[in-house]
Protein backbone atom coordinates (compact mmCIF):
# COMPACT_ATOMS: atom_id res chain seq x y z
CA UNK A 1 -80.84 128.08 34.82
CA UNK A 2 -77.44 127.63 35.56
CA UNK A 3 -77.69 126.72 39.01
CA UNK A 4 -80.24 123.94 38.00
CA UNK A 5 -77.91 122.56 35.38
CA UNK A 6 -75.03 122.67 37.86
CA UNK A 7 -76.83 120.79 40.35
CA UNK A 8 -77.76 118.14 37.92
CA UNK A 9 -74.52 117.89 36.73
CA UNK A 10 -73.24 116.61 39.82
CA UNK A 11 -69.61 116.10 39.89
CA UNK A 12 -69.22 112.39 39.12
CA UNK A 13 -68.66 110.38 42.31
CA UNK A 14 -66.53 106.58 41.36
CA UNK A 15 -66.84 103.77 43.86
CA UNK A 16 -64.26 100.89 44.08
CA UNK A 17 -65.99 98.04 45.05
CA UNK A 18 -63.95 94.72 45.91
CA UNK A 19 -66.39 92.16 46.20
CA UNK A 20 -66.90 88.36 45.27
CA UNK A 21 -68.98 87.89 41.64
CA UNK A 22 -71.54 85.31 40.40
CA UNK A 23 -72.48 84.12 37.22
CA UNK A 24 -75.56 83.58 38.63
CA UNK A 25 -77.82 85.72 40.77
CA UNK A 26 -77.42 88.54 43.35
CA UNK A 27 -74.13 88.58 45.95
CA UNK A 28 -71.09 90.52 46.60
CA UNK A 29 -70.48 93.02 43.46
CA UNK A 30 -73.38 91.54 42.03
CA UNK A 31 -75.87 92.86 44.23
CA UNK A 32 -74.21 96.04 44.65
CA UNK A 33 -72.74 97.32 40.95
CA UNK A 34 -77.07 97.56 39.99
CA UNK A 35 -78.42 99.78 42.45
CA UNK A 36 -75.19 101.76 42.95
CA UNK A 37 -74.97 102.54 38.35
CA UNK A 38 -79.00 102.71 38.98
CA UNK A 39 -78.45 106.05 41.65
CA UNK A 40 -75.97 107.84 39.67
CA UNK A 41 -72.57 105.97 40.62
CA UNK A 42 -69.64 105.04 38.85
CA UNK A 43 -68.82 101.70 39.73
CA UNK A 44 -65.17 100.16 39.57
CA UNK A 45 -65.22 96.21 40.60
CA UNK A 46 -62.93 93.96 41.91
CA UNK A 47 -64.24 90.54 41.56
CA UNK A 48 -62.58 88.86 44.60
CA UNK A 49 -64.20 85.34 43.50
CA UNK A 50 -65.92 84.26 40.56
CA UNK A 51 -67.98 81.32 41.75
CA UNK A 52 -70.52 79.77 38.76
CA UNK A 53 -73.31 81.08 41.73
CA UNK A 54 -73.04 81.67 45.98
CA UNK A 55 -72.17 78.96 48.23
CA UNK A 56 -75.90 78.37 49.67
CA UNK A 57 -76.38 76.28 46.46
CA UNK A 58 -75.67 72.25 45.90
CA UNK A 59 -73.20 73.02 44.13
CA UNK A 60 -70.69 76.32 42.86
CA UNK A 61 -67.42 76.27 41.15
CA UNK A 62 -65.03 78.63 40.99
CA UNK A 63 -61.84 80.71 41.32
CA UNK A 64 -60.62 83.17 43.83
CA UNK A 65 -58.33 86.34 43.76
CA UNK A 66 -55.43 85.83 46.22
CA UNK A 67 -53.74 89.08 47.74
CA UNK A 68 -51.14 89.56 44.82
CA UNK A 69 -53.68 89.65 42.31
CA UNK A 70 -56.00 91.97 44.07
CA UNK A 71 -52.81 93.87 44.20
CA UNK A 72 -51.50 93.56 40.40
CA UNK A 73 -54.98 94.90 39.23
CA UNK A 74 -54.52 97.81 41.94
CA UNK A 75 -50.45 98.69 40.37
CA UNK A 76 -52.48 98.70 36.75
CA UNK A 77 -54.95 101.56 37.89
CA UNK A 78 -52.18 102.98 39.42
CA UNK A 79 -49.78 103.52 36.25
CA UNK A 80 -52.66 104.86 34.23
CA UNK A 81 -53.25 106.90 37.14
CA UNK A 82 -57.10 106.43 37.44
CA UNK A 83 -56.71 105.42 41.07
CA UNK A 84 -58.72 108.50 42.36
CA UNK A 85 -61.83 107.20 44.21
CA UNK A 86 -64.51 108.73 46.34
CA UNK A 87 -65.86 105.65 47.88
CA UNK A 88 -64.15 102.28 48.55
CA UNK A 89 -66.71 99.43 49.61
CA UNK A 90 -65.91 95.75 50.73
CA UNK A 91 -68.01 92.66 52.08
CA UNK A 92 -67.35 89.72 52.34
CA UNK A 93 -63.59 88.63 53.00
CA UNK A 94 -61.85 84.80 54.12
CA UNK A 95 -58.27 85.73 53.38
CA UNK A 96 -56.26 87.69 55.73
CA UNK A 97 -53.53 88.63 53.40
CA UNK A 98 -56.04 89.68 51.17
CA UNK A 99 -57.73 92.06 53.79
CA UNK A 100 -54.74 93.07 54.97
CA UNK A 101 -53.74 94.04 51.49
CA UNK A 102 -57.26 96.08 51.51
CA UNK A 103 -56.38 98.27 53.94
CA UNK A 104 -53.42 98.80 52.49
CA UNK A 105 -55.07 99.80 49.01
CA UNK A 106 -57.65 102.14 51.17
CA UNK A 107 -54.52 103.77 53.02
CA UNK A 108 -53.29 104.72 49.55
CA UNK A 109 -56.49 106.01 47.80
CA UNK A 110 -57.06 107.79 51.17
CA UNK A 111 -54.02 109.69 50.35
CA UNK A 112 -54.98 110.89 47.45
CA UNK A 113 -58.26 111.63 47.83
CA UNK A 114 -58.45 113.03 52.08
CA UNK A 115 -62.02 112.90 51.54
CA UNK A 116 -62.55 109.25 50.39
CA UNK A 117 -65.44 107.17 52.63
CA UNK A 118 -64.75 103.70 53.08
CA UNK A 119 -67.61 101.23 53.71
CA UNK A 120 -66.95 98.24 55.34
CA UNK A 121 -69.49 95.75 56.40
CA UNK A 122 -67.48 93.74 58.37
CA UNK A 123 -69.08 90.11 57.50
CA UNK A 124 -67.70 87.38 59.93
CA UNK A 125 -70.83 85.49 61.00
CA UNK A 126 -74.36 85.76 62.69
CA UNK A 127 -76.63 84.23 64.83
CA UNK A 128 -79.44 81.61 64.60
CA UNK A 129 -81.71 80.89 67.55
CA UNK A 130 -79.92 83.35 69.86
CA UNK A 131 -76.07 81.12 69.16
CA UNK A 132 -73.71 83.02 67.03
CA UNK A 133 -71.20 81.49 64.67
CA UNK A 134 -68.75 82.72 62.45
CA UNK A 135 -68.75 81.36 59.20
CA UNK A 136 -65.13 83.24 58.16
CA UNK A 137 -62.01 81.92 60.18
CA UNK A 138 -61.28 82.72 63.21
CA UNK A 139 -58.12 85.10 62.69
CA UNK A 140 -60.38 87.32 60.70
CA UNK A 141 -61.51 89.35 63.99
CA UNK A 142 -57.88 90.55 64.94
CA UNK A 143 -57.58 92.10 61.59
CA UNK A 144 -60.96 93.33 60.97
CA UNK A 145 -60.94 95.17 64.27
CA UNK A 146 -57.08 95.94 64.26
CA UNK A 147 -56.65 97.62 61.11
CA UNK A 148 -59.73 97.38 59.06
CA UNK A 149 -62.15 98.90 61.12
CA UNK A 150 -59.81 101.76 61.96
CA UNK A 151 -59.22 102.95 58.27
CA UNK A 152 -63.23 102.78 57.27
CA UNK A 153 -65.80 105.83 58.08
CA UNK A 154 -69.06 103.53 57.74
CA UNK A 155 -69.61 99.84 58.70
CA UNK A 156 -72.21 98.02 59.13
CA UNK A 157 -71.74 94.98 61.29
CA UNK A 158 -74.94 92.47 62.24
CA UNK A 159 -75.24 92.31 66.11
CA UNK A 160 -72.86 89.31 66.50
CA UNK A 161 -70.40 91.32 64.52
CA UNK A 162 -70.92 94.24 66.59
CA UNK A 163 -70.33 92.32 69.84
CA UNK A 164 -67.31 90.48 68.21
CA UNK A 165 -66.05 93.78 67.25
CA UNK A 166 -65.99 95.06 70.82
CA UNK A 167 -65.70 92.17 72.86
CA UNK A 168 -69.42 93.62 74.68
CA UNK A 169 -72.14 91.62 73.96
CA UNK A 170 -76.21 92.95 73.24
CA UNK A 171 -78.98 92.59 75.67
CA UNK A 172 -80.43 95.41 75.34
CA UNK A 173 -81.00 98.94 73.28
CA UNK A 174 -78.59 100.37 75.62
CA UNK A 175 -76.01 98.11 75.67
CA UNK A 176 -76.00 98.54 71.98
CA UNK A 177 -76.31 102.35 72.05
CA UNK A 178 -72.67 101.86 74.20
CA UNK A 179 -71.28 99.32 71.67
CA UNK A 180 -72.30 101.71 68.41
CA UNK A 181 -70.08 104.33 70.75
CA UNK A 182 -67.41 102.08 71.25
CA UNK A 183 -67.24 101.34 67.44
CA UNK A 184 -67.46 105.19 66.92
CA UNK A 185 -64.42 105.28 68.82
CA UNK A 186 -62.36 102.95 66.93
CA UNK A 187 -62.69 104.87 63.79
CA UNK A 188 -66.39 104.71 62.05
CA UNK A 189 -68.35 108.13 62.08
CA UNK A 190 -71.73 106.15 60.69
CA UNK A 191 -72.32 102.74 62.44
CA UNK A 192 -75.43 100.57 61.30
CA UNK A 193 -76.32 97.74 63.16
CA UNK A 194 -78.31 95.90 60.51
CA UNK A 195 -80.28 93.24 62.78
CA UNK A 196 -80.74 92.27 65.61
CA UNK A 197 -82.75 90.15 67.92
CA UNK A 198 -83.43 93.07 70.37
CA UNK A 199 -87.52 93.25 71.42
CA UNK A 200 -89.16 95.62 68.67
CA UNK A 201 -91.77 97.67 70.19
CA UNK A 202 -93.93 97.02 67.15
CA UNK A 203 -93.80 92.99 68.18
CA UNK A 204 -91.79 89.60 67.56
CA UNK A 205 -92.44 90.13 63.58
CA UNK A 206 -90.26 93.06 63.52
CA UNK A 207 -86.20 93.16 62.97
CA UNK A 208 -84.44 96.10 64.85
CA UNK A 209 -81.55 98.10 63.37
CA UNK A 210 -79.79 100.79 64.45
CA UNK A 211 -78.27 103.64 63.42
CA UNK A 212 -75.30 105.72 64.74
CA UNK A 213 -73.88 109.12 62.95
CA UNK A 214 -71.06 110.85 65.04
CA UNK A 215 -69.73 114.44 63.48
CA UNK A 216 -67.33 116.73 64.39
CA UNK A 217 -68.52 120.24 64.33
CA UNK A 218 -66.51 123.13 63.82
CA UNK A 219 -65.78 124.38 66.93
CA UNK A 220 -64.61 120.65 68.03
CA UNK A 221 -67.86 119.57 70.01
CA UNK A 222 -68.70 115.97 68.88
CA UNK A 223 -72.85 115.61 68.35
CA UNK A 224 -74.57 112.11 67.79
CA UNK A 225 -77.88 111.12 66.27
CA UNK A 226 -78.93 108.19 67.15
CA UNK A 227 -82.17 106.18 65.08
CA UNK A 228 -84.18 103.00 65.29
CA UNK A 229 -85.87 101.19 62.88
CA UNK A 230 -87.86 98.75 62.47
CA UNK A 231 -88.84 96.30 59.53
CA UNK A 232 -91.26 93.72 59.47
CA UNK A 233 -89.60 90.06 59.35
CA UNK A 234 -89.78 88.20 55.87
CA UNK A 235 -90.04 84.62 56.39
CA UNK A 236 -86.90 83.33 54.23
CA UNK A 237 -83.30 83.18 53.91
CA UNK A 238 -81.77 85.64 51.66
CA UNK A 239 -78.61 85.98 50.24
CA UNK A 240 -77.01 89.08 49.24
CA UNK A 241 -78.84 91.10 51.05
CA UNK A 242 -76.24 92.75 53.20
CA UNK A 243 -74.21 93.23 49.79
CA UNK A 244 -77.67 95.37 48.87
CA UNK A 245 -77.74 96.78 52.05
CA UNK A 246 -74.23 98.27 52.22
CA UNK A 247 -74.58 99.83 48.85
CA UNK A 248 -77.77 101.58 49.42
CA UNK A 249 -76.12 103.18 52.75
CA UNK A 250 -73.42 104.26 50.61
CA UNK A 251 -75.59 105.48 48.07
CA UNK A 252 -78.16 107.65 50.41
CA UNK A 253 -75.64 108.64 53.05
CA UNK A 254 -73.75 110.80 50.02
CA UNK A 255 -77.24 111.80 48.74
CA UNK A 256 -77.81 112.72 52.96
CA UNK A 257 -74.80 113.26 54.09
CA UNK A 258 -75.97 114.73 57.36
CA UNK A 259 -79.12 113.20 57.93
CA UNK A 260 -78.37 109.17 58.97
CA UNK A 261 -82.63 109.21 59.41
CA UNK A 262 -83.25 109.84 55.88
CA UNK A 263 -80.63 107.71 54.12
CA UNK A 264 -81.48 104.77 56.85
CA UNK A 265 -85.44 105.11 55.89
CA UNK A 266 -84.55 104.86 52.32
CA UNK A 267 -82.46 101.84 51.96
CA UNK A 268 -84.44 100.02 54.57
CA UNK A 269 -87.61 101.03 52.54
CA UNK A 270 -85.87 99.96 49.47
CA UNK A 271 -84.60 96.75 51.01
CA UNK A 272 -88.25 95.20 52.16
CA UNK A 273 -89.64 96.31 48.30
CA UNK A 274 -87.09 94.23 47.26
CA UNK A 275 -87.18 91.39 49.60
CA UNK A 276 -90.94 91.61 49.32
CA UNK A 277 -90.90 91.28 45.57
CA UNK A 278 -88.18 88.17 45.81
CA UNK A 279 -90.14 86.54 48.55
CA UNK A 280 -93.68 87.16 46.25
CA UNK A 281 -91.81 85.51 42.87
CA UNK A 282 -90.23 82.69 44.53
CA UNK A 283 -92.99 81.41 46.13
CA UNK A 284 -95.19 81.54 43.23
CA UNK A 285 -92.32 79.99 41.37
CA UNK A 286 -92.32 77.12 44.58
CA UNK A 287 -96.03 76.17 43.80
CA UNK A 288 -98.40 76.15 46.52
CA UNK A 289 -96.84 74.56 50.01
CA UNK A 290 -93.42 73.93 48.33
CA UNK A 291 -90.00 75.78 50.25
CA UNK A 292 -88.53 77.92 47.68
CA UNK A 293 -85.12 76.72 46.69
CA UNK A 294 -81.20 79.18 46.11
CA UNK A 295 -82.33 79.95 43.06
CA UNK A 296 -85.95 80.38 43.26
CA UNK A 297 -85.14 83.17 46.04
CA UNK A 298 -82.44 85.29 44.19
CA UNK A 299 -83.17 88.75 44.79
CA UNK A 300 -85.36 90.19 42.14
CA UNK A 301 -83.01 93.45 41.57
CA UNK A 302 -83.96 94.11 38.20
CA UNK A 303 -87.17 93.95 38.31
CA UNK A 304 -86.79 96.54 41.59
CA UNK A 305 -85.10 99.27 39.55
CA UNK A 306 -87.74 101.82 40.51
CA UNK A 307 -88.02 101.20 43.79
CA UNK A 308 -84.45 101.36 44.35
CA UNK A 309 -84.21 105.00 42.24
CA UNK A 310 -87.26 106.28 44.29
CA UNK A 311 -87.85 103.86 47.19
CA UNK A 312 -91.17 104.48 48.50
CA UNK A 313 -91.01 105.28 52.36
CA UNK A 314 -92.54 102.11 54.04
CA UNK A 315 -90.12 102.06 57.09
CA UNK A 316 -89.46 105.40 59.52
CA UNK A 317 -86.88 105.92 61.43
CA UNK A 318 -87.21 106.39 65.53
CA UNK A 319 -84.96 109.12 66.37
CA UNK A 320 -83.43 108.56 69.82
């Protein structure tokens, strides 16, 4: 059947992903190249560090990419002219020249290719017992919200970075509804707010995200659909897991392009397997009443492959 064959021959979609890499464990390009290869993607990195293993440890060692590196490796693409992307996705950033020179590399691609998505989760800090911090410097915001935010079509920006984004802070669902508006209007069509310490009707052991998806019909009206989810808490600190996170959206939102419930269900479902399996192993690796350590909690992405291909549905979306 033709049609069949054409439909599995999907036209080859390439994402350039400028991340940080780790020898060791799951961060940055790390945590995203797997799943992204694993659902059909060509990958393209950009290693904007490569630390021995992520800064939570004792220890890391390392070197980082400055702006006219990032830039030199852009120029070679350029002259072989392979510089034709669908998908551009970024996390983690503490340079300003180099973010700056990000947007100018997105500007470009965007150019030739009108269609390209950018994803951009916007990573500046978070909060811990209701006090946020940023844990990039300061000067960060002005350029994240100034030019970054303006040139990407997807972000997804904790609370704090929400608020920081738009100067509003949280209290409530509607209050963030307004904020997730405000960020549509600077730019973003799909706005995730990944967590949150709003109230989850389900109780205090559930983490609230939500979802945003503005589009432009053709006659001009704008229409928004609006979800909530909510996932049940896993008692440890992970690392990487927005880096998963941000992927999977970009992933499921191409596979979904019009349905934000669908591709938010499956990369939340897809993130608790994971976490659930990492959580599982590390503890067992811990020993009975022992905190796991870094690298005892590394997320277990190999050993998720299936249930990142085919995540199981274990998290609905609310539509609002």
């Amino acid at each position: 059947r033709a049609g069949g064959a054409a439909m599995e021959q999907e036209r080859e979609c390439r994402v350039l992903s400028i991340q940080s890499h780790v020898v060791r464990g799951y961060v940055g390009n790390k945590a995203a190249t797997f799943p992204l290869q694993v659902l059909g993607f060509e990958v393209d990195t950009v290693n904007s560090v490569q630390f021995s293993n992520h800064t939570g440890y004792a220890h890391w060692k390392g070197q980082v990419l400055n702006s006219d590196e990032l830039h030199e490796l852009y120029d070679g693409l350029k002259l072989n002219e392979v510089n034709r992307y669908d998908y551009v996705l970024t996390g983690y950033t503490r340079d300003t020249s180099f973010l700056a020179m990000v947007v100018d590399i997105v500007q470009e691609l965007k150019q030739q290719n009108s269609n390209l998505v950018y994803v951009c989760d916007p990573v500046m800090g978070d909060k811990w017992n209701g006090e946020g911090s940023m844990y990039v410097p300061k000067d960060l915001l002005p350029v994240y919200r100034d030019k970054v935010v303006p040139v990407a079509d997807i972000i997804t920006p904790n609370q704090f970075e929400a608020e920081l984004l738009t100067g509003r802070k949280i209290h409530t669902e509607k209050d963030a509804l307004e904020v997730m508006d405000m960020l549509h209007a600077m730019g973003p069509e799909t706005v995730v707010i990944t967590s949150s310490d709003l109230q989850a009707p389900l109780g205090n052991d559930y983490l609230i995200a939500l979802g945003s998806h503005r589009k432009t019909k053709a006659d001009g009206t704008k229409m928004t659909q609006r979800i909530r989810m909510e996932s049940p808490k896993v008692d440890a600190v992970f690392v990487g897991t927005g880096d998963l996170f941000a992927a999977m959206l970009l992933a499921w939102t191409h596979k979904h392009p019009n349905n934000l419930k669908v591709a938010c269900e499956k990369t939340v479902s897809a993130m608790q397997h994971v976490l659930q399996r990492t959580i599982k192993s590390a503890k067992a690796q811990a020993g009975e009443g022992n905190k796991p350590n870094s690298a005892q909690l590394e997320l277990r992405m190999v050993q998720s492959k299936k249930d990142i291909e085919n995540p199981e549905i274990i998290v609905k979306a609310t539509v609002l």
